[in-house]
ModelCIF file with pLDDT and N, C-alpha, C, O atoms, coordinates in Angstrom:
data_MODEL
#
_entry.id   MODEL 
#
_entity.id                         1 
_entity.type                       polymer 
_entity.pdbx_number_of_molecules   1 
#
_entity_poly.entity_id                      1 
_entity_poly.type                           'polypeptide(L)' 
_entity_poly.nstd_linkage                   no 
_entity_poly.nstd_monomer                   no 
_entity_poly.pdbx_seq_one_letter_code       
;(UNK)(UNK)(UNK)(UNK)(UNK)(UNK)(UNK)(UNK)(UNK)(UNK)(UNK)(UNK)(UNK)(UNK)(UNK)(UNK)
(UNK)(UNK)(UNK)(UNK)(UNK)(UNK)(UNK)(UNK)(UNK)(UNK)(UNK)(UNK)(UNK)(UNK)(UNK)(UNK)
(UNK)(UNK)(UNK)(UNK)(UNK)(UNK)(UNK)(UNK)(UNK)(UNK)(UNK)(UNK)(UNK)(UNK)(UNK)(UNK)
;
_entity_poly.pdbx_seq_one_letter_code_can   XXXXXXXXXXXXXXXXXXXXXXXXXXXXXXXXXXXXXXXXXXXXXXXX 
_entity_poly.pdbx_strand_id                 A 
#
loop_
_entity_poly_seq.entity_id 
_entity_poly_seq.num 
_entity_poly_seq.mon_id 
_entity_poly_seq.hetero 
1 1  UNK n 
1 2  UNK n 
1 3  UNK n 
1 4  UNK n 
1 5  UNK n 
1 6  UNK n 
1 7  UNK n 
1 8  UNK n 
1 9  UNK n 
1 10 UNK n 
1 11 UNK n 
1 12 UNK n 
1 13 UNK n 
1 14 UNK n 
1 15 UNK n 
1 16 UNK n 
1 17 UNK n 
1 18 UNK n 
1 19 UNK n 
1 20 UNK n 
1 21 UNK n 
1 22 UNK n 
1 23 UNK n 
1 24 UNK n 
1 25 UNK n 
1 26 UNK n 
1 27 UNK n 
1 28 UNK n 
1 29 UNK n 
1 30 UNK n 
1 31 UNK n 
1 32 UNK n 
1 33 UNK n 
1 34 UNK n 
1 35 UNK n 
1 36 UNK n 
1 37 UNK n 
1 38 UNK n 
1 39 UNK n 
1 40 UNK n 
1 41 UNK n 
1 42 UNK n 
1 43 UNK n 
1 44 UNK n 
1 45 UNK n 
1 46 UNK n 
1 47 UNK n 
1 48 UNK n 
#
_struct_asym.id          A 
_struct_asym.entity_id   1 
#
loop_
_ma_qa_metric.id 
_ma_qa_metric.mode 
_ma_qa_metric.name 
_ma_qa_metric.software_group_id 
_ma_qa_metric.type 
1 global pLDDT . pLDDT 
2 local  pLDDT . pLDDT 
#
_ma_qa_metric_global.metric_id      1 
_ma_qa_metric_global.metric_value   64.75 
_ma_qa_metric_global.model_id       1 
_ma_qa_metric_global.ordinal_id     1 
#
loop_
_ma_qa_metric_local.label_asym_id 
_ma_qa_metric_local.label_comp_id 
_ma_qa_metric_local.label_seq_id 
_ma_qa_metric_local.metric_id 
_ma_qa_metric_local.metric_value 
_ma_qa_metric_local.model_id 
_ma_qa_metric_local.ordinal_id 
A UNK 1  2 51.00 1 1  
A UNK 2  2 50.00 1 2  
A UNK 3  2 45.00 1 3  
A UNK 4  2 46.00 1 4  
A UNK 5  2 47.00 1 5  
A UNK 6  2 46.00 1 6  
A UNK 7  2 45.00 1 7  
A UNK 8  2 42.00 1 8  
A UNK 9  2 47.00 1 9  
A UNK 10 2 44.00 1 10 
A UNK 11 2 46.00 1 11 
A UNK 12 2 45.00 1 12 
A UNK 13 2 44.00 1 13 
A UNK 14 2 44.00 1 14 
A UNK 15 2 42.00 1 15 
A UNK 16 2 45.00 1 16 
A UNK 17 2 45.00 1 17 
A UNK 18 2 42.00 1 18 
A UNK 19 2 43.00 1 19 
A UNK 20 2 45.00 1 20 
A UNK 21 2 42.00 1 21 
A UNK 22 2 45.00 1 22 
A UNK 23 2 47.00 1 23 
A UNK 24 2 47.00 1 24 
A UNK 25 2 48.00 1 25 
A UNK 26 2 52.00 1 26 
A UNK 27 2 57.00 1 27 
A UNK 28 2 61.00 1 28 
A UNK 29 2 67.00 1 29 
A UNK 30 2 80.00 1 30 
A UNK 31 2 79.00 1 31 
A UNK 32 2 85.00 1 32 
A UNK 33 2 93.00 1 33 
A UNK 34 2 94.00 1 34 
A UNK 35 2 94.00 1 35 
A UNK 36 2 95.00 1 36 
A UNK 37 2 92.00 1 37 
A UNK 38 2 92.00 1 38 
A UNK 39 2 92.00 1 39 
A UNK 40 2 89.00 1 40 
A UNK 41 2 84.00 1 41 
A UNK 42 2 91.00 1 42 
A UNK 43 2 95.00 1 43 
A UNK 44 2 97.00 1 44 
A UNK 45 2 97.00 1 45 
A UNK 46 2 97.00 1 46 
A UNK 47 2 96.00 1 47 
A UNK 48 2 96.00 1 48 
#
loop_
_atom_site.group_PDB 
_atom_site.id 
_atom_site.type_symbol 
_atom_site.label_atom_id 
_atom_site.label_alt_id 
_atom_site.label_comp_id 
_atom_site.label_asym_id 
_atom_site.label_entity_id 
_atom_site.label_seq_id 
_atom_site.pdbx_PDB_ins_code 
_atom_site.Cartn_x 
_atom_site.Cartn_y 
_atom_site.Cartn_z 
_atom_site.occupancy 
_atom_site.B_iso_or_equiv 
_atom_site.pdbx_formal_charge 
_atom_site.auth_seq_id 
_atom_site.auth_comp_id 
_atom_site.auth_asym_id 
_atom_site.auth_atom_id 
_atom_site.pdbx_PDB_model_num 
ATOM 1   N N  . UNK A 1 1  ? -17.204 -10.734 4.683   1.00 51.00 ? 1  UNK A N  1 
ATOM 2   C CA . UNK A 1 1  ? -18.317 -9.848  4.975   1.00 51.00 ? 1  UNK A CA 1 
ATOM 3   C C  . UNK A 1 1  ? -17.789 -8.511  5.474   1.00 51.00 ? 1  UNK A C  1 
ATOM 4   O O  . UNK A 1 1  ? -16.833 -8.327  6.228   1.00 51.00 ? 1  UNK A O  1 
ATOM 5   N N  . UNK A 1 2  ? -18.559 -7.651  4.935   1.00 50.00 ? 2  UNK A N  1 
ATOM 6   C CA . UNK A 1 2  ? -18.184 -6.079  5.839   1.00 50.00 ? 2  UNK A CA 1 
ATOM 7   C C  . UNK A 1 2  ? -18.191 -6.106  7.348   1.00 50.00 ? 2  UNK A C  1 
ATOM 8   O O  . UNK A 1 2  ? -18.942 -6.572  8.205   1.00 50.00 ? 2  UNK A O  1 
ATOM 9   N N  . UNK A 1 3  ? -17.045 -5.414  7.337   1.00 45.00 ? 3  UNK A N  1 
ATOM 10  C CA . UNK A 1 3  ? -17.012 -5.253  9.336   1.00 45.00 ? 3  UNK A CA 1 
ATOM 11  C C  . UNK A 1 3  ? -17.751 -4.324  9.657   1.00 45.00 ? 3  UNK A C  1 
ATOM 12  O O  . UNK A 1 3  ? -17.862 -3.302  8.978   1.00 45.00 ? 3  UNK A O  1 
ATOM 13  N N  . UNK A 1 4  ? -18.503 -4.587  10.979  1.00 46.00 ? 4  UNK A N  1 
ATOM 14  C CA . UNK A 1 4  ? -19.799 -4.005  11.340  1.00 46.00 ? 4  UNK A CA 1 
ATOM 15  C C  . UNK A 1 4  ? -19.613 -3.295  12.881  1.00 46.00 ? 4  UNK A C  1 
ATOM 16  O O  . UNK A 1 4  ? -18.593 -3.740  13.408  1.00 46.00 ? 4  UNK A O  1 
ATOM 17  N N  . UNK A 1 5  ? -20.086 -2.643  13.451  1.00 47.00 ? 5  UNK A N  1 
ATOM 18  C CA . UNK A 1 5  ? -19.653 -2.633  14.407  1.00 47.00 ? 5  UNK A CA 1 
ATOM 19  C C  . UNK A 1 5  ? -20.786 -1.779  15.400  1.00 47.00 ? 5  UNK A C  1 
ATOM 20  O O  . UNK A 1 5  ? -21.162 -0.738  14.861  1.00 47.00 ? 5  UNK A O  1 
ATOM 21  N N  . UNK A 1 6  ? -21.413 -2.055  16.807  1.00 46.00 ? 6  UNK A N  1 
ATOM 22  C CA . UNK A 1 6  ? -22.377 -1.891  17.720  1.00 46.00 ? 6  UNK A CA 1 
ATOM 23  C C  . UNK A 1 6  ? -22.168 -1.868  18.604  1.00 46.00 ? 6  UNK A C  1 
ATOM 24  O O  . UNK A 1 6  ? -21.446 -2.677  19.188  1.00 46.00 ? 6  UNK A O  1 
ATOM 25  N N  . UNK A 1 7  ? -23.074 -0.315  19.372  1.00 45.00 ? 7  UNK A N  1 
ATOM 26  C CA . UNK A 1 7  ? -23.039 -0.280  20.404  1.00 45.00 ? 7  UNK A CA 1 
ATOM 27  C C  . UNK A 1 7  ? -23.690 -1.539  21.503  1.00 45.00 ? 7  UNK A C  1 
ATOM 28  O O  . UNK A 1 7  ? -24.736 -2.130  21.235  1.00 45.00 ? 7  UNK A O  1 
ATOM 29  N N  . UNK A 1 8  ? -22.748 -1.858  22.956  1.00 42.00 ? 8  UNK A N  1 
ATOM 30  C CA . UNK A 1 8  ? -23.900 -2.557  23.733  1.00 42.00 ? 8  UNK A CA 1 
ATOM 31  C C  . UNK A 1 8  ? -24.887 -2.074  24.234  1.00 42.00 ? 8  UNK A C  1 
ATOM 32  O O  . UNK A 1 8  ? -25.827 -2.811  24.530  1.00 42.00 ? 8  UNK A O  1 
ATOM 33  N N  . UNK A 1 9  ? -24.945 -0.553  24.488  1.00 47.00 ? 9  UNK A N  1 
ATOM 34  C CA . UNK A 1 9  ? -26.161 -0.189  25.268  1.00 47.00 ? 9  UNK A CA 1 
ATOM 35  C C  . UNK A 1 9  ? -27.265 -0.238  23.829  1.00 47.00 ? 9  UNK A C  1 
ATOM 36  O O  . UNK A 1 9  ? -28.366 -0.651  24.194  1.00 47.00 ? 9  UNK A O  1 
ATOM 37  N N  . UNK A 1 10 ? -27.241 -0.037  22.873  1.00 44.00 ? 10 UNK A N  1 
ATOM 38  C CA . UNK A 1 10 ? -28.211 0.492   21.579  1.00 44.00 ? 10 UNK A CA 1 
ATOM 39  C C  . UNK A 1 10 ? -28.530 -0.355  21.209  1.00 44.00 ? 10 UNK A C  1 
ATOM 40  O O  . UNK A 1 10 ? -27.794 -1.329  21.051  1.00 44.00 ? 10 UNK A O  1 
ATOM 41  N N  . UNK A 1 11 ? -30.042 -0.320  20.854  1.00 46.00 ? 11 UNK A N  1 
ATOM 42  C CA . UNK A 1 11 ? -30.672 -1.708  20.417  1.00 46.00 ? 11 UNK A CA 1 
ATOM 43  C C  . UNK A 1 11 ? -30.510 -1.882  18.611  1.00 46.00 ? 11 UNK A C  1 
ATOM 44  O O  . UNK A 1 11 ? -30.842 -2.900  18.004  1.00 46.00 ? 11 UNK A O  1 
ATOM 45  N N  . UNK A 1 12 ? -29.928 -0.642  17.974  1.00 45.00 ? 12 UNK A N  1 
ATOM 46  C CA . UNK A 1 12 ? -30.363 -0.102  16.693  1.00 45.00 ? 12 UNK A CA 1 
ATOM 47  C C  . UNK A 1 12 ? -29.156 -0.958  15.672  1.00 45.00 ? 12 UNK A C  1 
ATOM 48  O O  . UNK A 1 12 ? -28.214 -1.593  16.146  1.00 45.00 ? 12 UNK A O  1 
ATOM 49  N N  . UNK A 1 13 ? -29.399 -0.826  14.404  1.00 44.00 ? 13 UNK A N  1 
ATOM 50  C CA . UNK A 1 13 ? -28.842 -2.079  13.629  1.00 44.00 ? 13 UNK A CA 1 
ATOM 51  C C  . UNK A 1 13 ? -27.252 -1.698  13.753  1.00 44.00 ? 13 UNK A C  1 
ATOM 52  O O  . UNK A 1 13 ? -27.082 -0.581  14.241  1.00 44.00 ? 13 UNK A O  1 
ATOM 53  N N  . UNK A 1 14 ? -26.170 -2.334  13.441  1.00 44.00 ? 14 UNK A N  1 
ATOM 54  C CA . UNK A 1 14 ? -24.750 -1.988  13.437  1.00 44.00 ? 14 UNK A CA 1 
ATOM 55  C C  . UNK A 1 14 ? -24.763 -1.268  12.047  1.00 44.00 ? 14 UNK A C  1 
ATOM 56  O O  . UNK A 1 14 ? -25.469 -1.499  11.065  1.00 44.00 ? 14 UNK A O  1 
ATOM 57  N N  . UNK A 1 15 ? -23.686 -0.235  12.259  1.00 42.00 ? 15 UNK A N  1 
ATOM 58  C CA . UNK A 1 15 ? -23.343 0.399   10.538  1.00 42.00 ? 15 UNK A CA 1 
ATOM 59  C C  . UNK A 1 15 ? -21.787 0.052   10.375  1.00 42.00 ? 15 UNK A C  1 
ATOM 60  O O  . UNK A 1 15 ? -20.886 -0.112  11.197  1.00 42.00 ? 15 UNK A O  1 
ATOM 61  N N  . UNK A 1 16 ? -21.835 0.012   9.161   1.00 45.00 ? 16 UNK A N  1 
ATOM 62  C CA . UNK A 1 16 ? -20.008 -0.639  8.784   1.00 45.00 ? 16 UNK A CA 1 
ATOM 63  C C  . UNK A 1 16 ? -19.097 0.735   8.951   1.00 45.00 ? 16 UNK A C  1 
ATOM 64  O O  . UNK A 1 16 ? -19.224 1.954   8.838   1.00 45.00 ? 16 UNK A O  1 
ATOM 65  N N  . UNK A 1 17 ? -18.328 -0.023  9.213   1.00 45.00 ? 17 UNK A N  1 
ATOM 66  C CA . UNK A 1 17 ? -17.356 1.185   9.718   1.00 45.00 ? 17 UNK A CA 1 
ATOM 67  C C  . UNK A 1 17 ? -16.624 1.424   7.863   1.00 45.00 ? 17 UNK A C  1 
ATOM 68  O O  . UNK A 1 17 ? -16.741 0.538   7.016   1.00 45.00 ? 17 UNK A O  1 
ATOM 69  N N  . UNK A 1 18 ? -15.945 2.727   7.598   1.00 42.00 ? 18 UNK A N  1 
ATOM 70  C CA . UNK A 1 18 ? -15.564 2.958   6.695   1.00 42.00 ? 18 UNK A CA 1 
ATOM 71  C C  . UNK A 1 18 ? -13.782 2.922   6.549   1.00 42.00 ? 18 UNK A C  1 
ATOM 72  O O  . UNK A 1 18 ? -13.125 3.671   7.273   1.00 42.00 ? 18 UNK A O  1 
ATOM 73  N N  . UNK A 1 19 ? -13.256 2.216   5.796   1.00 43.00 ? 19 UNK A N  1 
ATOM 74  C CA . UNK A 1 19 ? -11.995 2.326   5.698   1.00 43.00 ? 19 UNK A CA 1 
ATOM 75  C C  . UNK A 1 19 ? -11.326 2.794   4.481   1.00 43.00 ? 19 UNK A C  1 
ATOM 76  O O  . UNK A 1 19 ? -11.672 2.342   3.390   1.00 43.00 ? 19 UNK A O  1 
ATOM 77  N N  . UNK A 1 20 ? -10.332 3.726   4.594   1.00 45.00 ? 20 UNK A N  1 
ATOM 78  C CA . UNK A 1 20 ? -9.916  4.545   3.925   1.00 45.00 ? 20 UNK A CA 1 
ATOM 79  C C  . UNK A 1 20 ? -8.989  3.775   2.929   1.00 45.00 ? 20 UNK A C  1 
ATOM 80  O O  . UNK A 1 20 ? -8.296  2.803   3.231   1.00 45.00 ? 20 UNK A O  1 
ATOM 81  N N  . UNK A 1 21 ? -9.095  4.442   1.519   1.00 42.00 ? 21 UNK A N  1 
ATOM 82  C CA . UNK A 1 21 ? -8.421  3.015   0.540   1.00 42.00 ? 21 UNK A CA 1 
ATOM 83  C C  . UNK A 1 21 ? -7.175  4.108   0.050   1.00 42.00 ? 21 UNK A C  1 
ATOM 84  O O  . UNK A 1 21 ? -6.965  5.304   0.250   1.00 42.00 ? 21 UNK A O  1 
ATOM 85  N N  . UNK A 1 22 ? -6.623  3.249   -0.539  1.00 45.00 ? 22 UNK A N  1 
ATOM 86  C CA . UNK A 1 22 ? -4.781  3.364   -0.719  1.00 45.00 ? 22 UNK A CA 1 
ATOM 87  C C  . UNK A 1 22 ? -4.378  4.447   -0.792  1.00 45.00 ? 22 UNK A C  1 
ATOM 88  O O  . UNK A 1 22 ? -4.973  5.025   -1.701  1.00 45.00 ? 22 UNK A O  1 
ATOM 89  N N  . UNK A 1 23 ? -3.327  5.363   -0.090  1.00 47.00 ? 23 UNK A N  1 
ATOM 90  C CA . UNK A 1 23 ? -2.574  6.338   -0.274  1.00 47.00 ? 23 UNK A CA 1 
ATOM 91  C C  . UNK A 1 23 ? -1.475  6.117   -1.435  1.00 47.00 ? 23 UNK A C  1 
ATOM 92  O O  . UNK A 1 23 ? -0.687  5.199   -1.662  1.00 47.00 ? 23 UNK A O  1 
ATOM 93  N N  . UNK A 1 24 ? -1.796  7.543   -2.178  1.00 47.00 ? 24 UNK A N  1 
ATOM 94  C CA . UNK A 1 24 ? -1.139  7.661   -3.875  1.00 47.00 ? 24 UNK A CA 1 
ATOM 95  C C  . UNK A 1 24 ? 0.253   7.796   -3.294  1.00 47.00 ? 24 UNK A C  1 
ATOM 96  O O  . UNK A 1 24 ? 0.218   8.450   -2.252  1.00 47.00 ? 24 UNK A O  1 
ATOM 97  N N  . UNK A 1 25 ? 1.480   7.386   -3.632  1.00 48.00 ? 25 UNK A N  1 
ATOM 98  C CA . UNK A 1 25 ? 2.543   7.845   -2.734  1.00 48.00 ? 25 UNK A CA 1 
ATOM 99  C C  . UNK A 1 25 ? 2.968   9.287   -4.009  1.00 48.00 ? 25 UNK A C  1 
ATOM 100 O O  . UNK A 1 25 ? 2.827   9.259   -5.231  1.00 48.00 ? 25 UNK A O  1 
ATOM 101 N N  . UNK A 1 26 ? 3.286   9.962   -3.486  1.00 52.00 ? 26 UNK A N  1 
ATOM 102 C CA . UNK A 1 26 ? 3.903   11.399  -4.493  1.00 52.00 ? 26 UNK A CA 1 
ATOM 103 C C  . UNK A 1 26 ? 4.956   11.187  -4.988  1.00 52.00 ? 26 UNK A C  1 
ATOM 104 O O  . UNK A 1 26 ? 5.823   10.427  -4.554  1.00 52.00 ? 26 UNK A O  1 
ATOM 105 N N  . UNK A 1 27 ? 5.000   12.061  -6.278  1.00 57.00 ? 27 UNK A N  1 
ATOM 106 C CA . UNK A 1 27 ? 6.550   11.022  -7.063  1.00 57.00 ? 27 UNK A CA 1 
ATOM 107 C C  . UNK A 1 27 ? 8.173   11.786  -6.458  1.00 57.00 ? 27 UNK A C  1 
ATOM 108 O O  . UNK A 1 27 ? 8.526   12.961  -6.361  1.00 57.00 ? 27 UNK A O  1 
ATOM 109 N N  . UNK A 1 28 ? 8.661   10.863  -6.236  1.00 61.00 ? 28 UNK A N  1 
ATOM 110 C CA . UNK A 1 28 ? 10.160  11.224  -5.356  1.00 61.00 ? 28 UNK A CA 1 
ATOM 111 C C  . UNK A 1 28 ? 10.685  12.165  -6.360  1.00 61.00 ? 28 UNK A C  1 
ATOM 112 O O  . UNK A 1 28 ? 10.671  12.161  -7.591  1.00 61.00 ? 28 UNK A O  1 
ATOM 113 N N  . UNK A 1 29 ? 11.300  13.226  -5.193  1.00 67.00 ? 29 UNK A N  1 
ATOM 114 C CA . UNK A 1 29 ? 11.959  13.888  -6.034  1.00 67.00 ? 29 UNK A CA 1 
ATOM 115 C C  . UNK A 1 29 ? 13.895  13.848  -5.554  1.00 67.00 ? 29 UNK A C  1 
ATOM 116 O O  . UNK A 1 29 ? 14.162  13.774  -4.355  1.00 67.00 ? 29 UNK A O  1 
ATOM 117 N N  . UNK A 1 30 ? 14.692  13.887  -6.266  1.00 80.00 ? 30 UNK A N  1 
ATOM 118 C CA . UNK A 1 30 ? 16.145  13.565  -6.334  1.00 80.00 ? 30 UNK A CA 1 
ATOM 119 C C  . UNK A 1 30 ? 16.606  14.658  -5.651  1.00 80.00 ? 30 UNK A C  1 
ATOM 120 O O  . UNK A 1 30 ? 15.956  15.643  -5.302  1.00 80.00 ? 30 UNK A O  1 
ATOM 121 N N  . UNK A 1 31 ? 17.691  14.441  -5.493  1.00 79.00 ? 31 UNK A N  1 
ATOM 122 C CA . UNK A 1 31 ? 18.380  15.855  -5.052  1.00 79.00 ? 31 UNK A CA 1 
ATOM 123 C C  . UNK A 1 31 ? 19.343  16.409  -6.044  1.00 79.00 ? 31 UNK A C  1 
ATOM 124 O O  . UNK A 1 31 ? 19.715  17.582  -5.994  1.00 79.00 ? 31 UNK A O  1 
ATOM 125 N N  . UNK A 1 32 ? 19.705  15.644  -6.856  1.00 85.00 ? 32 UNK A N  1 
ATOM 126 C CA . UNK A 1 32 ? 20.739  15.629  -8.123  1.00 85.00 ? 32 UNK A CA 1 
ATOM 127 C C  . UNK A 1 32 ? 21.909  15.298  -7.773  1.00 85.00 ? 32 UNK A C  1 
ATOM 128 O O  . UNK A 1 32 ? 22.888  15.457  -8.502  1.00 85.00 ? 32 UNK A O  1 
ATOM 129 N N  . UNK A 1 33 ? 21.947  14.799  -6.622  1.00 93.00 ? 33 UNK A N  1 
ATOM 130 C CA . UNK A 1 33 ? 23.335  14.219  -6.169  1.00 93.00 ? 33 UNK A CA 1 
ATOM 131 C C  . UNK A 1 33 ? 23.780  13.742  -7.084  1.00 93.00 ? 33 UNK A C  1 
ATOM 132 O O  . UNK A 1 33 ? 23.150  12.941  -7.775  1.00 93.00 ? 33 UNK A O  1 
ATOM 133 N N  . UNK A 1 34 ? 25.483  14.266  -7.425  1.00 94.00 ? 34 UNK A N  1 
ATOM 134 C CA . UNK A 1 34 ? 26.151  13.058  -8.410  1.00 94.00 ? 34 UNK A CA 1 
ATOM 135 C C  . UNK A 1 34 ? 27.775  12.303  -8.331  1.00 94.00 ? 34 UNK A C  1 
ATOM 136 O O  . UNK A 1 34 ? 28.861  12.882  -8.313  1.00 94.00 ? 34 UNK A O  1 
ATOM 137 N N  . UNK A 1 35 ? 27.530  11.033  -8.298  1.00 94.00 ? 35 UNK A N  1 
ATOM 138 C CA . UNK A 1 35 ? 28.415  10.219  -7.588  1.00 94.00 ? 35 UNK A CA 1 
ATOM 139 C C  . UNK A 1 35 ? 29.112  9.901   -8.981  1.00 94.00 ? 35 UNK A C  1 
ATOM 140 O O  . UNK A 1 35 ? 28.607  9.492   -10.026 1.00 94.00 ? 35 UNK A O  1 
ATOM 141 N N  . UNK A 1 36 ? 30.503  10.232  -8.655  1.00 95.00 ? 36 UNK A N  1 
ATOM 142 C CA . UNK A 1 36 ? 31.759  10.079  -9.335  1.00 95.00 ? 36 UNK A CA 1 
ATOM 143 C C  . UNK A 1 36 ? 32.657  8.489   -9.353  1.00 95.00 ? 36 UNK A C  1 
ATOM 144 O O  . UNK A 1 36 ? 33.368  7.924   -8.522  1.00 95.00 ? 36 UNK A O  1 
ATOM 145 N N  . UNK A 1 37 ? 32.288  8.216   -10.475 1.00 92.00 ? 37 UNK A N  1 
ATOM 146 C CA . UNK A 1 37 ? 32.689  6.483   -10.467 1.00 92.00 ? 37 UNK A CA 1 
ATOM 147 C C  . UNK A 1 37 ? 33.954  6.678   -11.717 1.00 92.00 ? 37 UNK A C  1 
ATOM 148 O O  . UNK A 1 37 ? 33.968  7.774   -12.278 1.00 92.00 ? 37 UNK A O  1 
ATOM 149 N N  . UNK A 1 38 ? 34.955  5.679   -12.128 1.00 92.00 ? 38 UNK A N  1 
ATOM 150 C CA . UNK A 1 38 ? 35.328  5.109   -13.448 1.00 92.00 ? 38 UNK A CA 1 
ATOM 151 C C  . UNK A 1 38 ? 35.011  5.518   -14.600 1.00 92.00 ? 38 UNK A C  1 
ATOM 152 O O  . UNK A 1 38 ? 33.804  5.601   -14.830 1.00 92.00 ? 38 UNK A O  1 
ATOM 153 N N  . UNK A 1 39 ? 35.664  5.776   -15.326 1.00 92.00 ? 39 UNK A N  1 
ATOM 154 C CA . UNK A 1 39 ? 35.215  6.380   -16.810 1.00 92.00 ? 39 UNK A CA 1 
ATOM 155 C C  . UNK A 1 39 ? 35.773  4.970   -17.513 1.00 92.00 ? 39 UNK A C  1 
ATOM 156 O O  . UNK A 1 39 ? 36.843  4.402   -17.295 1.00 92.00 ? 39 UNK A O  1 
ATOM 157 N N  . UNK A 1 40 ? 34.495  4.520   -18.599 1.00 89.00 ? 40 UNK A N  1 
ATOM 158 C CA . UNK A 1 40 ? 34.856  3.720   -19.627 1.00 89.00 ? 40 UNK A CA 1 
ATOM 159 C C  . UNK A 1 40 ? 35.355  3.968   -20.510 1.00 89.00 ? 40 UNK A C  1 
ATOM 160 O O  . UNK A 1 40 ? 35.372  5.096   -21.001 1.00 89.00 ? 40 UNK A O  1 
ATOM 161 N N  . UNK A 1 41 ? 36.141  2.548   -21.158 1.00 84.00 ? 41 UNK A N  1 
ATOM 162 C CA . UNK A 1 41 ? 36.993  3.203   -22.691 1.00 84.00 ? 41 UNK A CA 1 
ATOM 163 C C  . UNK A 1 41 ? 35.800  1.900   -23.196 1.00 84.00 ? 41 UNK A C  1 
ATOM 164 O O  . UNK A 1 41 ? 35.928  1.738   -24.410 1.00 84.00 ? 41 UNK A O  1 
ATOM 165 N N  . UNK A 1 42 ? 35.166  1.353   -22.854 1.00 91.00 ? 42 UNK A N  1 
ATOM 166 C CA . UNK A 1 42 ? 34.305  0.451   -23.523 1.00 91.00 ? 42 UNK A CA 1 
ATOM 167 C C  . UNK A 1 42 ? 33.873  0.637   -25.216 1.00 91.00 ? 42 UNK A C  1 
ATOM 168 O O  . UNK A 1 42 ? 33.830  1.821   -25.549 1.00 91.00 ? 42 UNK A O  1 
ATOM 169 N N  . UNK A 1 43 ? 33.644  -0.071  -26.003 1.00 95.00 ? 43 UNK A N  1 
ATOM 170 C CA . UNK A 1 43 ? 33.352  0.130   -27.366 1.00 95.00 ? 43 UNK A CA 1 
ATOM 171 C C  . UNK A 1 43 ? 31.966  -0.011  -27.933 1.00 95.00 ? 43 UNK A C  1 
ATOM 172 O O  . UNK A 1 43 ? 31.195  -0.760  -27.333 1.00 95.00 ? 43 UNK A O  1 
ATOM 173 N N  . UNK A 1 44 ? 31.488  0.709   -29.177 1.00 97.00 ? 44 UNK A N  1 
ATOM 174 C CA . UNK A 1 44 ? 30.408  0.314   -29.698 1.00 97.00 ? 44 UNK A CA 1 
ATOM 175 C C  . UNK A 1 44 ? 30.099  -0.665  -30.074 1.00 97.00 ? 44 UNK A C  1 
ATOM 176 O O  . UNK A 1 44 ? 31.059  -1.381  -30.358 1.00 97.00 ? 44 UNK A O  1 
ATOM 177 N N  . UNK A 1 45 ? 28.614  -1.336  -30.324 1.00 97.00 ? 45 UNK A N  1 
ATOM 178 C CA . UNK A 1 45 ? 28.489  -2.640  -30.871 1.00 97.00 ? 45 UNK A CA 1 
ATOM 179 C C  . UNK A 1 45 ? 26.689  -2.426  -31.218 1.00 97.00 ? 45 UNK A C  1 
ATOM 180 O O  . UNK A 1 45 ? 25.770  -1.736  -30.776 1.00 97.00 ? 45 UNK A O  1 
ATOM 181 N N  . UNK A 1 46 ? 26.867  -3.380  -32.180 1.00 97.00 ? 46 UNK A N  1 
ATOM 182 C CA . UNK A 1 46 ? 25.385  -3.710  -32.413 1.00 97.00 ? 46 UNK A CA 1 
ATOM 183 C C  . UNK A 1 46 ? 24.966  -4.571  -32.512 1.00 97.00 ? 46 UNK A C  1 
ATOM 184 O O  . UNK A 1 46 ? 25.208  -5.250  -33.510 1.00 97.00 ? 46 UNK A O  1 
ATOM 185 N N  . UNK A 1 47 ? 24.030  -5.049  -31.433 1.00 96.00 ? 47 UNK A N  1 
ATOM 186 C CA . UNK A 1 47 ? 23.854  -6.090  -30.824 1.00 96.00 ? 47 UNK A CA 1 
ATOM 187 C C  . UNK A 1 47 ? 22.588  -6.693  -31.603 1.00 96.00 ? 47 UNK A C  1 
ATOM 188 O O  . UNK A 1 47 ? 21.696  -5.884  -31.857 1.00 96.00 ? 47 UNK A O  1 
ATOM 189 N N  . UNK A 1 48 ? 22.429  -7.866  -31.962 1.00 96.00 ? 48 UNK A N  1 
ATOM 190 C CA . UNK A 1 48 ? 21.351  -8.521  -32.518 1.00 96.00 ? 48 UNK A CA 1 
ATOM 191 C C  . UNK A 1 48 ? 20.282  -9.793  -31.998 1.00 96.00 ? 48 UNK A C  1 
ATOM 192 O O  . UNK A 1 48 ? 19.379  -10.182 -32.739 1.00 96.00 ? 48 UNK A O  1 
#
């Protein structure tokens, strides 16, 4: 059920409280950092 919520002094009906729905997260942005690893001599293939 919706959450409701009332004063004690007020005789008047409860109103639902409103809750705020999902924050979009913003799309990450990189810094372009670039990390220096191993160079492959690895070979082509075609894989099936």
């Amino acid at each position: 059920e919706a959450v409701t919520a009332e004063s004690l002094d007020a005789p008047h009906a409860a109103a639902p409280i409103a809750t705020p729905g999902p924050a979009v997260a913003p799309p990450p942005r990189f810094s372009g950092q670039v990390t220096q690893g191993p160079a492959s001599s690895d070979s082509l293939y075609v894989r099936l």
